[in-house]
C-alpha atoms as a PDB file:
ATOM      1  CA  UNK A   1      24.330-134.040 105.421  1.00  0.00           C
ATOM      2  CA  UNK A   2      27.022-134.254 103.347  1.00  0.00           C
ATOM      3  CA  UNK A   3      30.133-132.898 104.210  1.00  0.00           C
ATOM      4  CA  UNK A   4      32.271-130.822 101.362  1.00  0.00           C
ATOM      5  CA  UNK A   5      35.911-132.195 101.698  1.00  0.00           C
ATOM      6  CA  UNK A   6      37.239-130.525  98.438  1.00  0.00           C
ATOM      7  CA  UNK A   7      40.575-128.727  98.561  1.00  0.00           C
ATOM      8  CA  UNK A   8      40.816-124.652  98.643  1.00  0.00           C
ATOM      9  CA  UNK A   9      40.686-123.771  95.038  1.00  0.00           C
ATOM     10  CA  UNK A  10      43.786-121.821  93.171  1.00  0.00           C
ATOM     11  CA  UNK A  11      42.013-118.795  94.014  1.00  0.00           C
ATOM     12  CA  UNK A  12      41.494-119.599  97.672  1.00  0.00           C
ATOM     13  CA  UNK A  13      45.564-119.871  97.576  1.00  0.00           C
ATOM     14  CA  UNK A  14      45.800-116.656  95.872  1.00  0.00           C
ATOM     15  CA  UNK A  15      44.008-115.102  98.517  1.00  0.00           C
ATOM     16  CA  UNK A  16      45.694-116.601 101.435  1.00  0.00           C
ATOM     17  CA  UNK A  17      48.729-116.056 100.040  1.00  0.00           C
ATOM     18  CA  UNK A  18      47.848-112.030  99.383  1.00  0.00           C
ATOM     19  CA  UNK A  19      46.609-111.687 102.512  1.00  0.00           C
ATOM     20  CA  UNK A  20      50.168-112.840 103.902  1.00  0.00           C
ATOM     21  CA  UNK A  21      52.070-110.975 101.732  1.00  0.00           C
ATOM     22  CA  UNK A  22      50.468-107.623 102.228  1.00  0.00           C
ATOM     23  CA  UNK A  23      47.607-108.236 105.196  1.00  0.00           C
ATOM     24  CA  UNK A  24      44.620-106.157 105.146  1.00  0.00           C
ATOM     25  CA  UNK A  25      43.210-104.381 108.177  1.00  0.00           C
ATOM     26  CA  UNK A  26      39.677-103.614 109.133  1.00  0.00           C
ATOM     27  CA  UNK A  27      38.535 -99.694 108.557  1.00  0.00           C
ATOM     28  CA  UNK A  28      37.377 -99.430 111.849  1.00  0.00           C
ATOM     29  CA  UNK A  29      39.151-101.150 114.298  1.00  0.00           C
ATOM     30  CA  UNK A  30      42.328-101.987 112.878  1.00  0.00           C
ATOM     31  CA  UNK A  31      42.075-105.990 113.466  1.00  0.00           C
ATOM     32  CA  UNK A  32      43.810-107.771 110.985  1.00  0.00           C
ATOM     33  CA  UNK A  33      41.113-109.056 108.626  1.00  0.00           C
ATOM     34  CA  UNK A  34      40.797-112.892 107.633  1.00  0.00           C
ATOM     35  CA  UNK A  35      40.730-114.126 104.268  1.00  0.00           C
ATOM     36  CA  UNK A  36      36.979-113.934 103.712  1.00  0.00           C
ATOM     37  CA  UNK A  37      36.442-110.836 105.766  1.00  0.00           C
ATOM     38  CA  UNK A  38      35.582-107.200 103.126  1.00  0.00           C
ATOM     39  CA  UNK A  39      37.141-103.683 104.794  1.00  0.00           C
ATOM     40  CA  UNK A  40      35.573-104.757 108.304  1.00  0.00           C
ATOM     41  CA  UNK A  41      35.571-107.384 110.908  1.00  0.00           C
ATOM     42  CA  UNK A  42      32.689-109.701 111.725  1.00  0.00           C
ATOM     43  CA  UNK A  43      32.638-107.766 114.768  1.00  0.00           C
ATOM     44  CA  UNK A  44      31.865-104.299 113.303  1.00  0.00           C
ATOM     45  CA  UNK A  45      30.366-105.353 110.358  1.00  0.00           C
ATOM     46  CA  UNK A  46      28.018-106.809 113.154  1.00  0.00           C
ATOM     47  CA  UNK A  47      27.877-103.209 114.629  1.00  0.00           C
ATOM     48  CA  UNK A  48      28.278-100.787 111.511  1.00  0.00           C
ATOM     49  CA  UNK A  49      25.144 -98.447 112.432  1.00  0.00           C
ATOM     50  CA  UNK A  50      22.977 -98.620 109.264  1.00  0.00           C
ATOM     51  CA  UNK A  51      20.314 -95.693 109.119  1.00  0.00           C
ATOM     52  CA  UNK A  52      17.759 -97.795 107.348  1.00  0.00           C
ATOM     53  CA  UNK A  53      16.499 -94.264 105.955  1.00  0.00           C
ATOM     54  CA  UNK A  54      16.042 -95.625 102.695  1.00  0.00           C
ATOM     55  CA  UNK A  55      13.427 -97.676 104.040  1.00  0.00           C
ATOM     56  CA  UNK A  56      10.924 -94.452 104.486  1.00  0.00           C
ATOM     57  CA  UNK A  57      11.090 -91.594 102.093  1.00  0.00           C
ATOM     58  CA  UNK A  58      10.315 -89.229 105.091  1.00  0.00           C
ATOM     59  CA  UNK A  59      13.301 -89.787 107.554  1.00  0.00           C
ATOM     60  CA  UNK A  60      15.298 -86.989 109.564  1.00  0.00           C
ATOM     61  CA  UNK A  61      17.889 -87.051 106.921  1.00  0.00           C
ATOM     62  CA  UNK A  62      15.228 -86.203 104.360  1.00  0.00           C
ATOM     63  CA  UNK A  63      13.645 -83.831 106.782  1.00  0.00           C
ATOM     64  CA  UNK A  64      17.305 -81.695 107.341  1.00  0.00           C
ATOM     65  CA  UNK A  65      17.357 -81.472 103.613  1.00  0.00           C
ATOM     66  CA  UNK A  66      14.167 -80.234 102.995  1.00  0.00           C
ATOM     67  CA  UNK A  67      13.946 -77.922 106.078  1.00  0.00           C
ATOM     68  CA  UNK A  68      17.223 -76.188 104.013  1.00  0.00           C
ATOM     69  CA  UNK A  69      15.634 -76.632 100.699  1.00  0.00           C
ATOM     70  CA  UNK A  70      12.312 -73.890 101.680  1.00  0.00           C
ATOM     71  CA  UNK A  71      14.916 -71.968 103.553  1.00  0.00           C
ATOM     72  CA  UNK A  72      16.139 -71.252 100.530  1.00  0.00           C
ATOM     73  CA  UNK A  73      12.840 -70.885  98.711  1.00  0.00           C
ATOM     74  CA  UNK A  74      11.707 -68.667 101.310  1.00  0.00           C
ATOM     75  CA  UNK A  75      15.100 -66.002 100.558  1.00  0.00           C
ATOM     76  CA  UNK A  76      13.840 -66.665  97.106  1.00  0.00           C
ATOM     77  CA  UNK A  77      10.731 -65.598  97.271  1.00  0.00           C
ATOM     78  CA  UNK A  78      11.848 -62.078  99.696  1.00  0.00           C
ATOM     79  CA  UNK A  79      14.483 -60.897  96.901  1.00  0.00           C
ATOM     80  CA  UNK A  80      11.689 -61.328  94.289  1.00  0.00           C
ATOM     81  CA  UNK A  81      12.881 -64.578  92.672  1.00  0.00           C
ATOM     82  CA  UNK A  82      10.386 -67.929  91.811  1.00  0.00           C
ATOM     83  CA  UNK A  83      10.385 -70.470  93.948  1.00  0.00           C
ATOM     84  CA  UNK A  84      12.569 -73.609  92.841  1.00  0.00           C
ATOM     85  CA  UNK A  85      10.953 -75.921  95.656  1.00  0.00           C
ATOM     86  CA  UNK A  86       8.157 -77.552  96.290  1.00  0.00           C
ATOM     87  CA  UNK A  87       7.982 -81.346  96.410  1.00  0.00           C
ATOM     88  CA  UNK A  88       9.654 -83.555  99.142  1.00  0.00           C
ATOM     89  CA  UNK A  89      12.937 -84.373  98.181  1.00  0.00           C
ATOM     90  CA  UNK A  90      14.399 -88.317  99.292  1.00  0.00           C
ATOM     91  CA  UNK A  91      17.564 -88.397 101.104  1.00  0.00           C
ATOM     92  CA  UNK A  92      19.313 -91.365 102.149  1.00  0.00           C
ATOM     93  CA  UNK A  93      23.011 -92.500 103.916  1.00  0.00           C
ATOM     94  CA  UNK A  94      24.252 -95.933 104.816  1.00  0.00           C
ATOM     95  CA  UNK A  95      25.473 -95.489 108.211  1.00  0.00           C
ATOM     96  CA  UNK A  96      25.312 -93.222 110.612  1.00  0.00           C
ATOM     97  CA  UNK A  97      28.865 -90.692 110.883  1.00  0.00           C
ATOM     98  CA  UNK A  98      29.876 -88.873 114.182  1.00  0.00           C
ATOM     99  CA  UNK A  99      32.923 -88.115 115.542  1.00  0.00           C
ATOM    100  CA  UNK A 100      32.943 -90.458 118.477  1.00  0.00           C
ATOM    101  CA  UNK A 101      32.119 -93.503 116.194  1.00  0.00           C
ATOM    102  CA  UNK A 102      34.984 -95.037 114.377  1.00  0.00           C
ATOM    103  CA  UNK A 103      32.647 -95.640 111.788  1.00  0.00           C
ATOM    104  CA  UNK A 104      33.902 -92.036 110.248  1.00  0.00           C
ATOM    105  CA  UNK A 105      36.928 -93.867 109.253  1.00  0.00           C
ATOM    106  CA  UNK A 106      35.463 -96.094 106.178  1.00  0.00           C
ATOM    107  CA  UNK A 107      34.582 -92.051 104.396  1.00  0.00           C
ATOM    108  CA  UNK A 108      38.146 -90.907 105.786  1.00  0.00           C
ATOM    109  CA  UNK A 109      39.626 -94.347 104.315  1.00  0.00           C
ATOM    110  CA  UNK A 110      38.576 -93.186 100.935  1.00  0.00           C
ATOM    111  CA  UNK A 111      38.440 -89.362 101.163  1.00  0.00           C
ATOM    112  CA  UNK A 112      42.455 -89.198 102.572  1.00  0.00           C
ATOM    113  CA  UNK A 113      43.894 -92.717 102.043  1.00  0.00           C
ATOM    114  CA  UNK A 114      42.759 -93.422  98.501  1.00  0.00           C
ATOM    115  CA  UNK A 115      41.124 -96.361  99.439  1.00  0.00           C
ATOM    116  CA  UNK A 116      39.537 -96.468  96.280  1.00  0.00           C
ATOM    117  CA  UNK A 117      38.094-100.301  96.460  1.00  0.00           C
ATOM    118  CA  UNK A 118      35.994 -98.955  99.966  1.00  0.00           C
ATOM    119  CA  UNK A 119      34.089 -96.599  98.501  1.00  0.00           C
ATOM    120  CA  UNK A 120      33.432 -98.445  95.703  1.00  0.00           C
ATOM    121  CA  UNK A 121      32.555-101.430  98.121  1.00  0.00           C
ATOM    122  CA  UNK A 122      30.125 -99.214 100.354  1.00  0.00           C
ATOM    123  CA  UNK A 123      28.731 -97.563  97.417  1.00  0.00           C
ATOM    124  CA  UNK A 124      27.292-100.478  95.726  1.00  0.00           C
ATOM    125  CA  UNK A 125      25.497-101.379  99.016  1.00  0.00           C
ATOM    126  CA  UNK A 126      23.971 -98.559  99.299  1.00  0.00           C
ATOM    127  CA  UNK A 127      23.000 -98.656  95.640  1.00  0.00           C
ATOM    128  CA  UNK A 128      21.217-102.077  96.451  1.00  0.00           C
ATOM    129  CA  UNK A 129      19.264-100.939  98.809  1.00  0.00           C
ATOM    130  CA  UNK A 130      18.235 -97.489  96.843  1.00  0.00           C
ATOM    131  CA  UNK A 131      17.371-100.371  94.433  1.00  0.00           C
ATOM    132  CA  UNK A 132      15.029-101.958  96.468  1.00  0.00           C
ATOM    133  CA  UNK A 133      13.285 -98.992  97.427  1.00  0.00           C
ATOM    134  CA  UNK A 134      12.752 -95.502  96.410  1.00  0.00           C
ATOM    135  CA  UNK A 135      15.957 -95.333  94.447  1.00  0.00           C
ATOM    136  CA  UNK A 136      14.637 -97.801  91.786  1.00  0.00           C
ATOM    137  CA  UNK A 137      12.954 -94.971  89.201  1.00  0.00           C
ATOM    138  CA  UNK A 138      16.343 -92.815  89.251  1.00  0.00           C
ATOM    139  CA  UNK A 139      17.412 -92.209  85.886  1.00  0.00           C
ATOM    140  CA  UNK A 140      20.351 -90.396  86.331  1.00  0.00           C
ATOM    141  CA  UNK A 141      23.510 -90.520  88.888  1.00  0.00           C
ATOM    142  CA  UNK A 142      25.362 -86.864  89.877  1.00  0.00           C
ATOM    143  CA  UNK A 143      28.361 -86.936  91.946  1.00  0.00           C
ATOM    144  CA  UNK A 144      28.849 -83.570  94.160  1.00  0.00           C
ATOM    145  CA  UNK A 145      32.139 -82.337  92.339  1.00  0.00           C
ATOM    146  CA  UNK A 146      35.484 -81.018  93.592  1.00  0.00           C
ATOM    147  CA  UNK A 147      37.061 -77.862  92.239  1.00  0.00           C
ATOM    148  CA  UNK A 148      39.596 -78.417  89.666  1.00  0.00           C
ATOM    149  CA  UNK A 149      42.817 -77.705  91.856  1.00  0.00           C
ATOM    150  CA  UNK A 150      41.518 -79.975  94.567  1.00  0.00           C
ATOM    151  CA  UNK A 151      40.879 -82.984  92.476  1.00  0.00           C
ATOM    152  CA  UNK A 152      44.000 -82.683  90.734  1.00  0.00           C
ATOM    153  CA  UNK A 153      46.274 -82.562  94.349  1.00  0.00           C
ATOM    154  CA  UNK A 154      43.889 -85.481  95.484  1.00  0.00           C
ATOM    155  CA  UNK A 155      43.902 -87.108  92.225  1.00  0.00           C
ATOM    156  CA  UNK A 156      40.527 -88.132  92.196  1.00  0.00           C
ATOM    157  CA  UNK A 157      36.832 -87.162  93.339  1.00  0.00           C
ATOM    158  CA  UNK A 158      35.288 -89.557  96.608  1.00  0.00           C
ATOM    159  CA  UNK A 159      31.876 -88.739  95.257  1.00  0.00           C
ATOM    160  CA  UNK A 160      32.556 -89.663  91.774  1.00  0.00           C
ATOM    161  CA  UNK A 161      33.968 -92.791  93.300  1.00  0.00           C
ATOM    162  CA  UNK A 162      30.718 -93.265  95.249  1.00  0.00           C
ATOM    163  CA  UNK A 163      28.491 -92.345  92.568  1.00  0.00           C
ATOM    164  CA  UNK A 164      30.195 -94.737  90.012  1.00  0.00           C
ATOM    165  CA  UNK A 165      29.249 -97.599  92.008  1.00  0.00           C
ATOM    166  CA  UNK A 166      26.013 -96.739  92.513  1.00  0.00           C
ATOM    167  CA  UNK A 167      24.945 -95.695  89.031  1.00  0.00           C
ATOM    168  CA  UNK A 168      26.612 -99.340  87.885  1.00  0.00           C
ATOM    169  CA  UNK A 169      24.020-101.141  90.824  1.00  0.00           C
ATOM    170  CA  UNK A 170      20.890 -98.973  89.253  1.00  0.00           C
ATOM    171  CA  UNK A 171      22.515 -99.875  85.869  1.00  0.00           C
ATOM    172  CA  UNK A 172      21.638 -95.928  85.006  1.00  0.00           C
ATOM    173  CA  UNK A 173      24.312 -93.094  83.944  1.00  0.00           C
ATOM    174  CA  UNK A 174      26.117 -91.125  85.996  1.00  0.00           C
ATOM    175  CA  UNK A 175      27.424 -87.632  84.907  1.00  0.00           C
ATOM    176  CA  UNK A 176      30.471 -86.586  86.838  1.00  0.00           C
ATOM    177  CA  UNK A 177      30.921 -83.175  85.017  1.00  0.00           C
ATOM    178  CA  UNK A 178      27.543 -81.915  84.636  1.00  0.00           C
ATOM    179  CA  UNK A 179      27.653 -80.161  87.911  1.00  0.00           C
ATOM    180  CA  UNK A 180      31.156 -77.739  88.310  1.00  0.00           C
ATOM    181  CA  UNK A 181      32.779 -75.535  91.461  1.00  0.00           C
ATOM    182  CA  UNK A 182      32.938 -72.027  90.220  1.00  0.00           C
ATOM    183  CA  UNK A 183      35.283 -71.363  92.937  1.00  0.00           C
ATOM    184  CA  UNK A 184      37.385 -72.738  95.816  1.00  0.00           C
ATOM    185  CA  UNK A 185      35.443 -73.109  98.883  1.00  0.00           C
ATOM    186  CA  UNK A 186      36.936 -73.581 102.272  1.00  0.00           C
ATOM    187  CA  UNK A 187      36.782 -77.335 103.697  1.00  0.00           C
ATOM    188  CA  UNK A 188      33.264 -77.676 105.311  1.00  0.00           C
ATOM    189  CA  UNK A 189      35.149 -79.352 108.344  1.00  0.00           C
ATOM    190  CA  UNK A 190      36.595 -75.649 109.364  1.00  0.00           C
ATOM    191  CA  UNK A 191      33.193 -74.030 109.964  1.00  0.00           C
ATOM    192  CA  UNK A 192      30.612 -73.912 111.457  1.00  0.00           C
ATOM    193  CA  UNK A 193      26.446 -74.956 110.432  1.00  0.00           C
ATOM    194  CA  UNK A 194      25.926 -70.615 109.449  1.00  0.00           C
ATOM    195  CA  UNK A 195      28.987 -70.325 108.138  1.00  0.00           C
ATOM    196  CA  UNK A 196      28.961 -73.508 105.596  1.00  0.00           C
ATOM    197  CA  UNK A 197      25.814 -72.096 103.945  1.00  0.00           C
ATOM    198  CA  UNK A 198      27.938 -68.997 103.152  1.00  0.00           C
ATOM    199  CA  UNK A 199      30.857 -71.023 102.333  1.00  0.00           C
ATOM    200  CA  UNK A 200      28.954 -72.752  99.418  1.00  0.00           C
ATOM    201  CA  UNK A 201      26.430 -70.563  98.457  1.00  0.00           C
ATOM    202  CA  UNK A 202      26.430 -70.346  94.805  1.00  0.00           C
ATOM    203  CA  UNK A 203      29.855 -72.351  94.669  1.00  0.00           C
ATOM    204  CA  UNK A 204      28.171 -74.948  91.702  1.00  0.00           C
ATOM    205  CA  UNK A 205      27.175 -74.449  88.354  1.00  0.00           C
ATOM    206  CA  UNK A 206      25.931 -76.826  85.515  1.00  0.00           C
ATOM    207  CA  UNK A 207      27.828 -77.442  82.308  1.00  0.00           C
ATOM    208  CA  UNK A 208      25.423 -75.948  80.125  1.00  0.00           C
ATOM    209  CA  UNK A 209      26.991 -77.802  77.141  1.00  0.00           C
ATOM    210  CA  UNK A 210      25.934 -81.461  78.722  1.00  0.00           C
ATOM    211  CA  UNK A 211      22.639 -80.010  80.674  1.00  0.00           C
ATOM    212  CA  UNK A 212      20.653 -80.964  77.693  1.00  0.00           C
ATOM    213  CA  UNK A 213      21.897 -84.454  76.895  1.00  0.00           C
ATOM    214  CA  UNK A 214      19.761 -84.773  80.026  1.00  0.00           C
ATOM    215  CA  UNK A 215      17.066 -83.195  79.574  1.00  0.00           C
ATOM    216  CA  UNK A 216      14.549 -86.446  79.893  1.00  0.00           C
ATOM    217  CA  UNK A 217      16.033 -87.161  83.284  1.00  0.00           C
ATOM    218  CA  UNK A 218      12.691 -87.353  85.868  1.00  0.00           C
ATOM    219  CA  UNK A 219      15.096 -88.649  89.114  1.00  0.00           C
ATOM    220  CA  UNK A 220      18.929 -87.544  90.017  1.00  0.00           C
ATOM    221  CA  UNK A 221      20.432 -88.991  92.754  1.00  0.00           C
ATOM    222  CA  UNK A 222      22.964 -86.432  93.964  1.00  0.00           C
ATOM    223  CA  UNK A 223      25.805 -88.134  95.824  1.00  0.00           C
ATOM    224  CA  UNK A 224      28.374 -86.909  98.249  1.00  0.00           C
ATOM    225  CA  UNK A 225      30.903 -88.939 100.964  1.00  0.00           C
ATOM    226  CA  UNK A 226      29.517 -87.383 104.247  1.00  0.00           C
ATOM    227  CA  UNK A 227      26.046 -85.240 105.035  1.00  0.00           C
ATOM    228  CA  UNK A 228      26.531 -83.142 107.890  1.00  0.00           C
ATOM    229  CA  UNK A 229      24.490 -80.245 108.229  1.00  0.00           C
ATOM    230  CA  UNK A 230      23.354 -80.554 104.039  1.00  0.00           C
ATOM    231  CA  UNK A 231      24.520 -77.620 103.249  1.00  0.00           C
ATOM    232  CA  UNK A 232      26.642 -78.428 100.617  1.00  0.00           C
ATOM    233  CA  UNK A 233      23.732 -80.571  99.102  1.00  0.00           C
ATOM    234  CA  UNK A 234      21.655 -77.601  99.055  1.00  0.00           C
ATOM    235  CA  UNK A 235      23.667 -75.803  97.116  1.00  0.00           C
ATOM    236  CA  UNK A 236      24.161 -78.050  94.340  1.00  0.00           C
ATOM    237  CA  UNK A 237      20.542 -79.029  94.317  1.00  0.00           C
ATOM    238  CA  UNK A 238      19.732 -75.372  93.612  1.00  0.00           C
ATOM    239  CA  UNK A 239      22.728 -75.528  90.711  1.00  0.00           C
ATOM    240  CA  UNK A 240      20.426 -78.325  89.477  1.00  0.00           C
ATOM    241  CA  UNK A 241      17.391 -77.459  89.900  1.00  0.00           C
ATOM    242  CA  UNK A 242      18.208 -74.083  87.796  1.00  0.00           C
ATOM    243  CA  UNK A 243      17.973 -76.989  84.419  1.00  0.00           C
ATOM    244  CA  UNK A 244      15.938 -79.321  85.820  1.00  0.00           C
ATOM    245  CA  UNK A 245      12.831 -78.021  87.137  1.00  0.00           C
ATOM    246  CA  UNK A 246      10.100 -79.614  88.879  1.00  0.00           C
ATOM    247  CA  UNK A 247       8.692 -82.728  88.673  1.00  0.00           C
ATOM    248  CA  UNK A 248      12.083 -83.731  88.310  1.00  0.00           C
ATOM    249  CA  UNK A 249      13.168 -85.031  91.699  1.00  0.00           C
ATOM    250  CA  UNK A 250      16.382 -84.460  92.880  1.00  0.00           C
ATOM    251  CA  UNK A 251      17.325 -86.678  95.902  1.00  0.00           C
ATOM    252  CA  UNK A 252      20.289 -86.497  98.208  1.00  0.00           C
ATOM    253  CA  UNK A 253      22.623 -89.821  98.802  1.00  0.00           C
ATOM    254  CA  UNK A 254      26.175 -90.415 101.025  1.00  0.00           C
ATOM    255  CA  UNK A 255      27.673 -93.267 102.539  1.00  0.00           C
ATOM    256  CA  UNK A 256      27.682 -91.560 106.010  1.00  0.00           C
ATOM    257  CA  UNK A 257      24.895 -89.333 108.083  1.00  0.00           C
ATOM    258  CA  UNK A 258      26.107 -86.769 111.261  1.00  0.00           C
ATOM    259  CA  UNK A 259      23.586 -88.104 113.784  1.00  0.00           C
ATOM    260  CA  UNK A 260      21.416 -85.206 115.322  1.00  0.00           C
END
């Protein structure tokens, strides 16, 4: 075979010479990274715990969000409201998120750090892979919003961040203000799995004003940065589902999944 003795092009230099001027570090470990290694390290890129969930549209992700989804239908129905649920929702994470794995850190790297570049990184990986399965009919991207005085201390929105790069793999829109917090919820970290239901119950709304420029959407992917319990999930699918009813599927994405 023959053998490829041509000299590291002016990029290849630019690189190299980056790298030693301000070195990069992998997410989870903290090894220096070498010039052709992304956010991880051979090592834990060879580990990083995928959940392969959006392999099978029925996976215990999907199965937590649904099982909170006719919760909710069933309080419905006992205070006299219509039911908003009825179809099995999708629900899909890259990797698997607990507090023992250091895997946490790649959501924390971009949630705290403004490691922008991650979660744009991750994101588009997991869009590929909703684009070579169930995620390939989505028509429309929603990103699970901040309240106002949060986003402007942190400057920007994760799940917007996530949510850009997945909408730009699907090459479909996303809508980072159709869904708004009405009010200031505690951080979901600070409670516990009863208490986080309460926290965000009825914390979303839709813009009402950009609800219709939708209004031929048939799949939403809503995104977030971490799914823990899904309660937070839940209650901006019910926000949702208030303007888009049934068929229209409404499925629930993040980079990372709390193992249960």
């Amino acid at each position: 075979m023959e053998q490829d003795f041509s000299l590291p092009s002016l990029r290849d230099f630019g690189k190299g010479l980056a790298d030693l001027l301000l070195p990069r570090y992998c997410l989870v470990c903290g090894r220096r990274l070498a010039t052709f290694e992304h956010h991880l390290c051979l090592c834990c890129w060879g580990d990083l715990p995928y959940t392969r969930n959006w392999d099978c549209p029925h996976n215990p992700m999907a199965d937590r969000y649904n099982t909170l989804l006719v919760r909710n239908e069933m309080l419905q129905e006992r205070a006299g409201a219509s039911p908003v649920h009825s179809q099995y929702q999708f629900a899909a994470a890259l990797f698997f998120y607990q507090e023992h794995n250091l895997y946490r850190r790649i959501t924390q790297a971009l949630k705290y750090k403004g490691d922008l570049a991650a979660g744009r990184y991750f994101g588009r990986m997991l869009g590929q892979r909703l684009k070579e399965s169930w995620g390939a009919d989505a028509d429309l991207v929603v990103p699970v919003p901040l309240h106002w005085t949060r986003r402007l201390s942190r400057g920007y929105n994760q799940a917007a961040v996530i949510a850009g790069a997945i909408a730009e793999v699907l090459g479909i829109s996303m809508a980072p203000d159709l869904l708004y917090r009405a009010r200031r919820t505690r951080t979901q970290t600070q409670v516990n799995t009863e208490e986080k239901m309460k926290n965000v119950e009825g914390a979303f709304k839709v813009n009402g004003r950009l609800a219709g420029k939708y209004r031929k959407t048939e799949h939403i992917i809503l995104v977030d940065d971490v799914f823990t319990t899904g309660a937070t999930m839940c209650s901006a699918y019910i926000a949702l589902r208030a303007c888009f009813p049934e068929p229209v599927r409404i499925s629930a994405v993040t980079l990372g999944c709390v193992h249960q």
